[in-house]
N, C-alpha and C. Protein backbone atom coordinates (compact mmCIF):
# COMPACT_ATOMS: atom_id res chain seq x y z
N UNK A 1 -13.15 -68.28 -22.85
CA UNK A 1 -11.98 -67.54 -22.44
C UNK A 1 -11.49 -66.64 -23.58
N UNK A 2 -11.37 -67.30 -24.89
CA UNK A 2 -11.12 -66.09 -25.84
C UNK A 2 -11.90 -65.44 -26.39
N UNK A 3 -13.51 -65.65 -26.28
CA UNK A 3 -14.26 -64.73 -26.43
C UNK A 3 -13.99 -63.31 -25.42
N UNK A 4 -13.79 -64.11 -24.17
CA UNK A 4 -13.35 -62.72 -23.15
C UNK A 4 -12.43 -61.90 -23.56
N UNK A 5 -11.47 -62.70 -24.35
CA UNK A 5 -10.13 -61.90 -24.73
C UNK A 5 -10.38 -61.13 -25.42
N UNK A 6 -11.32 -61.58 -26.60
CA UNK A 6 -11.63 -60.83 -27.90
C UNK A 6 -12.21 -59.39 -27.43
N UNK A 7 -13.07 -59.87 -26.60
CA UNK A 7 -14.14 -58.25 -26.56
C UNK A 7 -13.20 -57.24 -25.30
N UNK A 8 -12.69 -58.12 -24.52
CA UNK A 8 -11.13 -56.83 -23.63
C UNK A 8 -10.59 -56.26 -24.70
N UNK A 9 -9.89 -57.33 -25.90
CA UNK A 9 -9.07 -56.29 -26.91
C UNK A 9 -9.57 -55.15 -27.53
N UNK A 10 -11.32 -55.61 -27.88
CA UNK A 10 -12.01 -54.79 -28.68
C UNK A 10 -12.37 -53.55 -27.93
N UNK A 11 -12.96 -53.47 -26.69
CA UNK A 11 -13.02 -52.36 -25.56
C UNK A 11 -11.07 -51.22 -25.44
N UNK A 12 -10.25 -51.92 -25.37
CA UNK A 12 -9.12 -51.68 -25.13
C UNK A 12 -8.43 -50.62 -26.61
N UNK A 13 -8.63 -51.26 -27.76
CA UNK A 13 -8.96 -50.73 -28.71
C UNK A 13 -9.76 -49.68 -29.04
N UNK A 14 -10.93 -49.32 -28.67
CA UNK A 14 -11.65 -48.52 -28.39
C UNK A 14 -10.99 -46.87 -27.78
N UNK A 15 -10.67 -47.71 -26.62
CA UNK A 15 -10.39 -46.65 -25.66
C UNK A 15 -8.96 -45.89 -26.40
N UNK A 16 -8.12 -47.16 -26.79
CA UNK A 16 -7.03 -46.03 -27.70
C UNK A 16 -7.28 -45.14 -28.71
N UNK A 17 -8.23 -45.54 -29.28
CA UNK A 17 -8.41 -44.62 -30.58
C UNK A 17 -9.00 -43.68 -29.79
N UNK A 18 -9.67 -43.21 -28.88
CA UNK A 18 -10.68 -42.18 -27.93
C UNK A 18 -9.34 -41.43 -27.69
N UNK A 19 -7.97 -42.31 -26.48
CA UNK A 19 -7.43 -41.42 -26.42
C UNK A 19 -5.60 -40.69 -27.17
N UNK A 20 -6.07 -41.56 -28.30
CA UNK A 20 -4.97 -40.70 -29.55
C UNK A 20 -5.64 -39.48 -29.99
N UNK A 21 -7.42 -39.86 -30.14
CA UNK A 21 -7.96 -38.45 -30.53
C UNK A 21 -7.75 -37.23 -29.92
N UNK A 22 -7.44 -37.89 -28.63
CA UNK A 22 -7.79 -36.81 -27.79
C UNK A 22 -6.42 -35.88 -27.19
N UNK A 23 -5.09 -36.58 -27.83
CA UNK A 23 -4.18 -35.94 -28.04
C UNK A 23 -4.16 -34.67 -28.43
N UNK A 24 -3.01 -33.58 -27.53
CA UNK A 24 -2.91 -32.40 -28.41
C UNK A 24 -2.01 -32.64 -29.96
N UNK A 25 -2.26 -32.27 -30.99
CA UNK A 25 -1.07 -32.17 -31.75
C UNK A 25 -0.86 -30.85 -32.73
N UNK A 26 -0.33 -30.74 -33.56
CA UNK A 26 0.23 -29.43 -34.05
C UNK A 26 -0.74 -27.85 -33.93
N UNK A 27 -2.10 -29.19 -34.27
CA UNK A 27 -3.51 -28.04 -34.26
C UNK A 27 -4.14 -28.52 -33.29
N UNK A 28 -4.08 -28.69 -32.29
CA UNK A 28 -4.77 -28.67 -30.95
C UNK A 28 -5.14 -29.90 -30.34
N UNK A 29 -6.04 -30.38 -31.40
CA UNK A 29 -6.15 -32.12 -31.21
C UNK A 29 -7.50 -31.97 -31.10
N UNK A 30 -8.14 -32.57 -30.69
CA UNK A 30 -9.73 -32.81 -29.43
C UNK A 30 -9.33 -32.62 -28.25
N UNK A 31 -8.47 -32.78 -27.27
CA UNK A 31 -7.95 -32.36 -26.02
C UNK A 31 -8.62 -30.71 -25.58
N UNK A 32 -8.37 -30.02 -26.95
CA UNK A 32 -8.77 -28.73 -26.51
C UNK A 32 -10.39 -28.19 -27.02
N UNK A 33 -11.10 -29.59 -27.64
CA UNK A 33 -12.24 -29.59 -28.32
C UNK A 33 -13.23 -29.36 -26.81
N UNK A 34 -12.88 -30.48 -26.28
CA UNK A 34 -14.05 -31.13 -25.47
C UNK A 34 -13.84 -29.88 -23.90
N UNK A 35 -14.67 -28.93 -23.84
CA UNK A 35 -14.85 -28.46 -22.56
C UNK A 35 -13.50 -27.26 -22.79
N UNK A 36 -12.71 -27.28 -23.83
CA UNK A 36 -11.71 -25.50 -23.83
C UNK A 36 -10.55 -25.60 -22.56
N UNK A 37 -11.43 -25.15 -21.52
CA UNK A 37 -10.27 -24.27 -20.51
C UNK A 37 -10.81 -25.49 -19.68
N UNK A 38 -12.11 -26.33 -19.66
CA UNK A 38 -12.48 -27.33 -18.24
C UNK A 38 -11.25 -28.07 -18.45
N UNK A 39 -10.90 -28.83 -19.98
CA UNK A 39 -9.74 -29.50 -19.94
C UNK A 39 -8.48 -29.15 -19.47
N UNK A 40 -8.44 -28.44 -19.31
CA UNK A 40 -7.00 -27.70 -18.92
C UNK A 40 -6.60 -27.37 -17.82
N UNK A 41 -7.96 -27.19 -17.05
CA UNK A 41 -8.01 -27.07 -15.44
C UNK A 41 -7.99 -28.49 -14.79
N UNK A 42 -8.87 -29.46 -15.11
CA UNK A 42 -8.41 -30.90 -15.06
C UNK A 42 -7.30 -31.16 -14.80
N UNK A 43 -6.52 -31.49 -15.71
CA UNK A 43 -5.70 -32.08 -15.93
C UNK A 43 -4.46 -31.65 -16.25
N UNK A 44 -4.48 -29.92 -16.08
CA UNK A 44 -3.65 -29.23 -15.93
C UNK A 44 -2.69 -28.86 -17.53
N UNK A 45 -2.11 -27.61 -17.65
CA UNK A 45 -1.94 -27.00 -19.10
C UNK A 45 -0.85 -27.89 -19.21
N UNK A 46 0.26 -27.89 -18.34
CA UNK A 46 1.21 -28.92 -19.35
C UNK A 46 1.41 -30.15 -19.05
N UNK A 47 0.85 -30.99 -18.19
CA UNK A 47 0.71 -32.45 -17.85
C UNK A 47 -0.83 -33.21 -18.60
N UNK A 48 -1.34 -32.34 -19.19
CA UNK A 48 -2.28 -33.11 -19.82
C UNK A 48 -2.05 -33.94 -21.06
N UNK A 49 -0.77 -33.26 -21.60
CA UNK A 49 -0.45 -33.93 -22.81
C UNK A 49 0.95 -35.73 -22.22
N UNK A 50 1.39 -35.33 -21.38
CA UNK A 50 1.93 -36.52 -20.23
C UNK A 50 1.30 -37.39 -20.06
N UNK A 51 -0.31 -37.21 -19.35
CA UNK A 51 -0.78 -37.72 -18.64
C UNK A 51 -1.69 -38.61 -19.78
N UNK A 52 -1.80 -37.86 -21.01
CA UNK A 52 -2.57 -38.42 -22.38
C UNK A 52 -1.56 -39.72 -22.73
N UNK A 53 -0.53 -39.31 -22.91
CA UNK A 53 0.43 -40.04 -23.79
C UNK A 53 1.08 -41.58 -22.52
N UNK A 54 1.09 -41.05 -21.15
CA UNK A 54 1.19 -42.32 -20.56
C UNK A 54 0.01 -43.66 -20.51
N UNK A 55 -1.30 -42.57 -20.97
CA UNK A 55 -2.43 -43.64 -21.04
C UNK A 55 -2.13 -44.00 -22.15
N UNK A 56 -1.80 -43.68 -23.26
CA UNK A 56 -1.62 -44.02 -24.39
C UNK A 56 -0.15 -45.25 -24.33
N UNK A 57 0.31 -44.77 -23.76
CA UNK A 57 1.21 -46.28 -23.57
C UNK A 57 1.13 -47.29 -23.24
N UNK A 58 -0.10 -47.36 -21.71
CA UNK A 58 -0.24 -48.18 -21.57
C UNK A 58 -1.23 -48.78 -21.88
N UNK A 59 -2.10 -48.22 -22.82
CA UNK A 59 -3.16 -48.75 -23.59
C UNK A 59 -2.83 -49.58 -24.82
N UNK A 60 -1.33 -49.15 -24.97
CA UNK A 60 -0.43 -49.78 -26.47
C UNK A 60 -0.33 -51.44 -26.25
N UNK A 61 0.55 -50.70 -24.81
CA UNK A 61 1.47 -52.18 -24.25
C UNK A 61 0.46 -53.23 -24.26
N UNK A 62 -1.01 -53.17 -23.50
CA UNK A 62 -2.02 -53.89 -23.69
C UNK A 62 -2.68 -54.66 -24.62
N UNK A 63 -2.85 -54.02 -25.80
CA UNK A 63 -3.56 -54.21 -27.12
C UNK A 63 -2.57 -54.84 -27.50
N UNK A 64 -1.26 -54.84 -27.22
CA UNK A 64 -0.21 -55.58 -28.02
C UNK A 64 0.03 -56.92 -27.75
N UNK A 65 0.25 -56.86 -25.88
CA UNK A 65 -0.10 -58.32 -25.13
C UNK A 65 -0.57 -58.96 -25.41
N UNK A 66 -2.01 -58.65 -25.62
CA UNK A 66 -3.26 -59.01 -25.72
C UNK A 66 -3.28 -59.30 -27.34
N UNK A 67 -2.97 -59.27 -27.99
CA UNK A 67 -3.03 -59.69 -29.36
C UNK A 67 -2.48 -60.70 -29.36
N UNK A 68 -0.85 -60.80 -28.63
CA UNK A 68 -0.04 -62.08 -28.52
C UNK A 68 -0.75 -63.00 -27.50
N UNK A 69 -1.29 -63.04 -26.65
CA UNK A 69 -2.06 -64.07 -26.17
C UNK A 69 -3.30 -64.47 -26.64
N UNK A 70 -3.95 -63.25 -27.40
CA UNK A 70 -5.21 -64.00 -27.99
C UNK A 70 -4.43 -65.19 -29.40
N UNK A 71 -3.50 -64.29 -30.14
CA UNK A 71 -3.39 -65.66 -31.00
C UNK A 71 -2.74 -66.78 -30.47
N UNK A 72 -1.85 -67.38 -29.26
CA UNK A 72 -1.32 -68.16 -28.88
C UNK A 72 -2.64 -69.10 -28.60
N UNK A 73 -3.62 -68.67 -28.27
CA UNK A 73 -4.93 -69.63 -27.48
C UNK A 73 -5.63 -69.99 -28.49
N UNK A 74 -5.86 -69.38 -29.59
CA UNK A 74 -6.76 -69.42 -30.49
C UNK A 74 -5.72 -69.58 -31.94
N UNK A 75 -4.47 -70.09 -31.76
CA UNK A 75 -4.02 -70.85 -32.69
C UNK A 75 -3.90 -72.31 -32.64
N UNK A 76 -3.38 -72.96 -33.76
CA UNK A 76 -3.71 -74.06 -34.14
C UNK A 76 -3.54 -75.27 -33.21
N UNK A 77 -4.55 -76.22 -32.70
CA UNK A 77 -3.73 -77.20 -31.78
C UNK A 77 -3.04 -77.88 -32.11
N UNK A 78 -2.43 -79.24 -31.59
CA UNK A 78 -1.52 -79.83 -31.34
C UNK A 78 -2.22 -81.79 -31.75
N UNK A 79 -3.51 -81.78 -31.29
CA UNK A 79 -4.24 -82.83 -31.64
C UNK A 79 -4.73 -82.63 -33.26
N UNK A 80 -5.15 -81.81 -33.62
CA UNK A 80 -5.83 -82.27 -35.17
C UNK A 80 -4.24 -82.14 -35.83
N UNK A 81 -3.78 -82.01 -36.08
CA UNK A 81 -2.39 -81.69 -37.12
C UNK A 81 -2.86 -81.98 -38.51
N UNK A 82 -3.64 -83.23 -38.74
CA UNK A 82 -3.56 -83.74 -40.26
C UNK A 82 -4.50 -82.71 -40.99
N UNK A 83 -4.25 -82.62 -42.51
CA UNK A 83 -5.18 -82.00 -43.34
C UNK A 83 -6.88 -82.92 -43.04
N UNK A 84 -7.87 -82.13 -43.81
CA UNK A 84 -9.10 -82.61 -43.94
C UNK A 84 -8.84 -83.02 -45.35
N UNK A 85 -8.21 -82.63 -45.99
CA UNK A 85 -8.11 -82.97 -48.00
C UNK A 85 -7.50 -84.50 -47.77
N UNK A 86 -6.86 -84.86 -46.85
CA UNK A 86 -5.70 -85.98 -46.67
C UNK A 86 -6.38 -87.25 -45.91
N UNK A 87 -7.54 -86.31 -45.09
CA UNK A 87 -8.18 -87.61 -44.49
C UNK A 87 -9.36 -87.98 -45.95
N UNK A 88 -9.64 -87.11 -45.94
CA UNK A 88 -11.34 -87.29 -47.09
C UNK A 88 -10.79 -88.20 -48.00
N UNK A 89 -9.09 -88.04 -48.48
CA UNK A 89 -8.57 -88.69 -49.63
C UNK A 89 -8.56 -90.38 -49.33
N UNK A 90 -8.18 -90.20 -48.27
CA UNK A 90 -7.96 -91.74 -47.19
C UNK A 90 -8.92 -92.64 -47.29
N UNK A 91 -10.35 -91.53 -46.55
CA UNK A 91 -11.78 -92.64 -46.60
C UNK A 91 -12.33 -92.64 -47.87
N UNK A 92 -11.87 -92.00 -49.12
CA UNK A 92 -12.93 -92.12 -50.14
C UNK A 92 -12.83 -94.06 -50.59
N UNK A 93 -13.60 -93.96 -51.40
CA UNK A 93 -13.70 -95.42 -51.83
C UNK A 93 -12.96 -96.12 -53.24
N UNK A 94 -12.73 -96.69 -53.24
CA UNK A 94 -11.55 -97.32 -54.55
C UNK A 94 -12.40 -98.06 -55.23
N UNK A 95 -12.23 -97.48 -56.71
CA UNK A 95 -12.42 -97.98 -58.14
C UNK A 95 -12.00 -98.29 -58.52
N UNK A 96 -12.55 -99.67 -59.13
CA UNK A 96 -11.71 -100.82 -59.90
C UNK A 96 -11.47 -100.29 -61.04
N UNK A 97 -10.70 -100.79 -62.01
CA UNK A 97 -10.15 -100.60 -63.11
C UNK A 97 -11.57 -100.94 -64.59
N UNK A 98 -12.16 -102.01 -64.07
CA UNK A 98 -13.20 -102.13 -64.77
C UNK A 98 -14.87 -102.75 -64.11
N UNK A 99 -15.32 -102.22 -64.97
CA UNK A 99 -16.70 -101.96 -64.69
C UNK A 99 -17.42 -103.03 -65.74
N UNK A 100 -18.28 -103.70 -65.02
CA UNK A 100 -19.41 -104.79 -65.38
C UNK A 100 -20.67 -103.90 -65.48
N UNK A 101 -20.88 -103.72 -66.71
CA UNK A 101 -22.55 -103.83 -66.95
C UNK A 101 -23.53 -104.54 -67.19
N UNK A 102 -24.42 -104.65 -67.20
CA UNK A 102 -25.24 -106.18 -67.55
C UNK A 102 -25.83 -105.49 -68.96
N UNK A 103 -25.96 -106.77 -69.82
CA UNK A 103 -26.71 -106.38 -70.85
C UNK A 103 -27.94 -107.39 -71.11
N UNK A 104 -28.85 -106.38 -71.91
CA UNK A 104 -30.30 -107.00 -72.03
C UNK A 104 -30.35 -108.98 -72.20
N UNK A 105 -29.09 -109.14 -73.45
CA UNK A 105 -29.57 -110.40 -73.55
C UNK A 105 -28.69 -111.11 -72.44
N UNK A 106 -28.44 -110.70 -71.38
CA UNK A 106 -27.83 -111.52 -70.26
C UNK A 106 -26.12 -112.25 -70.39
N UNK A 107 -25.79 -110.60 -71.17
CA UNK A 107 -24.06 -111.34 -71.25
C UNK A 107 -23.27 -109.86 -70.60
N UNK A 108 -22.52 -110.57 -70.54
CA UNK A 108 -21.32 -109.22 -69.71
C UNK A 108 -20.57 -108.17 -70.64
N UNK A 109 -20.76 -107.30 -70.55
CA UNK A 109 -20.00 -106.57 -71.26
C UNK A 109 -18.84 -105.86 -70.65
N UNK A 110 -17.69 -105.83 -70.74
CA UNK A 110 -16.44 -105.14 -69.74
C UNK A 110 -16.02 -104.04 -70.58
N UNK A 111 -16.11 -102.49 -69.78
CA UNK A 111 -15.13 -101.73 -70.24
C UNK A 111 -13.97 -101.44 -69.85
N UNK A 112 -13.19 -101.24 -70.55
CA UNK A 112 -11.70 -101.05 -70.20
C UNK A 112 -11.52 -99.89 -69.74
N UNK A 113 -11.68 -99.03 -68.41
CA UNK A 113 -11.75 -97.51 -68.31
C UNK A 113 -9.68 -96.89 -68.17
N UNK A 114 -8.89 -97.83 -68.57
CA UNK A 114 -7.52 -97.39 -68.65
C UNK A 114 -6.99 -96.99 -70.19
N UNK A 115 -7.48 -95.90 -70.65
CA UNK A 115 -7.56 -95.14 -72.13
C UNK A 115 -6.23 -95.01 -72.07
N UNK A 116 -5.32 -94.88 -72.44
CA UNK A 116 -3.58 -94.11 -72.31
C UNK A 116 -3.53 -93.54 -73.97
C-alpha cells in the first residue's frame, strides 16, 4: 500500500514540475515553447495561464495530502516502541567480577578485574 503511495507521489510530482514549467512567466515560460500559436489555440490566449495554474493547484493540494498520508502509514508503530540498544543491553550476558584461570601446576590463580 505505501509502495503504491510512494510511486502516485512520485508520478504526481512529476507531473508538477512538467506543469510549473509549463507556466507562462515574465519571459514566456515553455507554455509558449511547445507548438507557439497550437498552444494558444488549445487552450486559448488568456485561460491558458488559469487553466495551467488550476492544474497546478490541484496537483499541489495532492502532493501535499499525499505526503501527509504517506508519512502517517509509514511512520513509527505502536508495537515495537522499545530501543534495539536497550534490548541488546538486556540480553547481553553478565560478567563476574573475577575470573579463574587454571595454571600449569594445577592451582588457581584469581584476578581481581575491579582496578579503581
Amino acid at each position: 500500500m505505501v509502495g503504491f503511495l510512494i510511486f502516485l507521489h512520485t508520478i504526481i510530482c512529476l507531473l508538477l514540475i512538467v506543469v510549473i514549467l509549463m507556466q507562462a512567466s515574465q519571459g514566456g515560460g515553455l507554455s509558449g515553447t511547445f507548438g507557439g500559436q497550437a498552444a494558444s489555440s488549445v487552450l486559448g490566449g488568456q485561460s491558458a495561464g488559469n487553466v495551467l495554474s488550476r492544474i497546478t493547484t490541484w496537483l499541489a493540494a495532492l502532493f501535499i495530502s499525499l505526503a501527509i498520508v504517506i508519512s502517517f502509514l509509514s511512520g513509527p508503530s505502536e508495537v515495537n516502541t522499545g530501543s534495539l540498544v536497550k534490548n541488546a543491553a538486556a540480553e547481553r550476558p553478565i560478567i563476574q567480577d573475577q575470573v579463574i584461570l587454571p595454571n600449569t601446576k594445577d592451582q588457581e590463580v584469581k584476578l581481581d578485574l575491579d582496578k579503581k
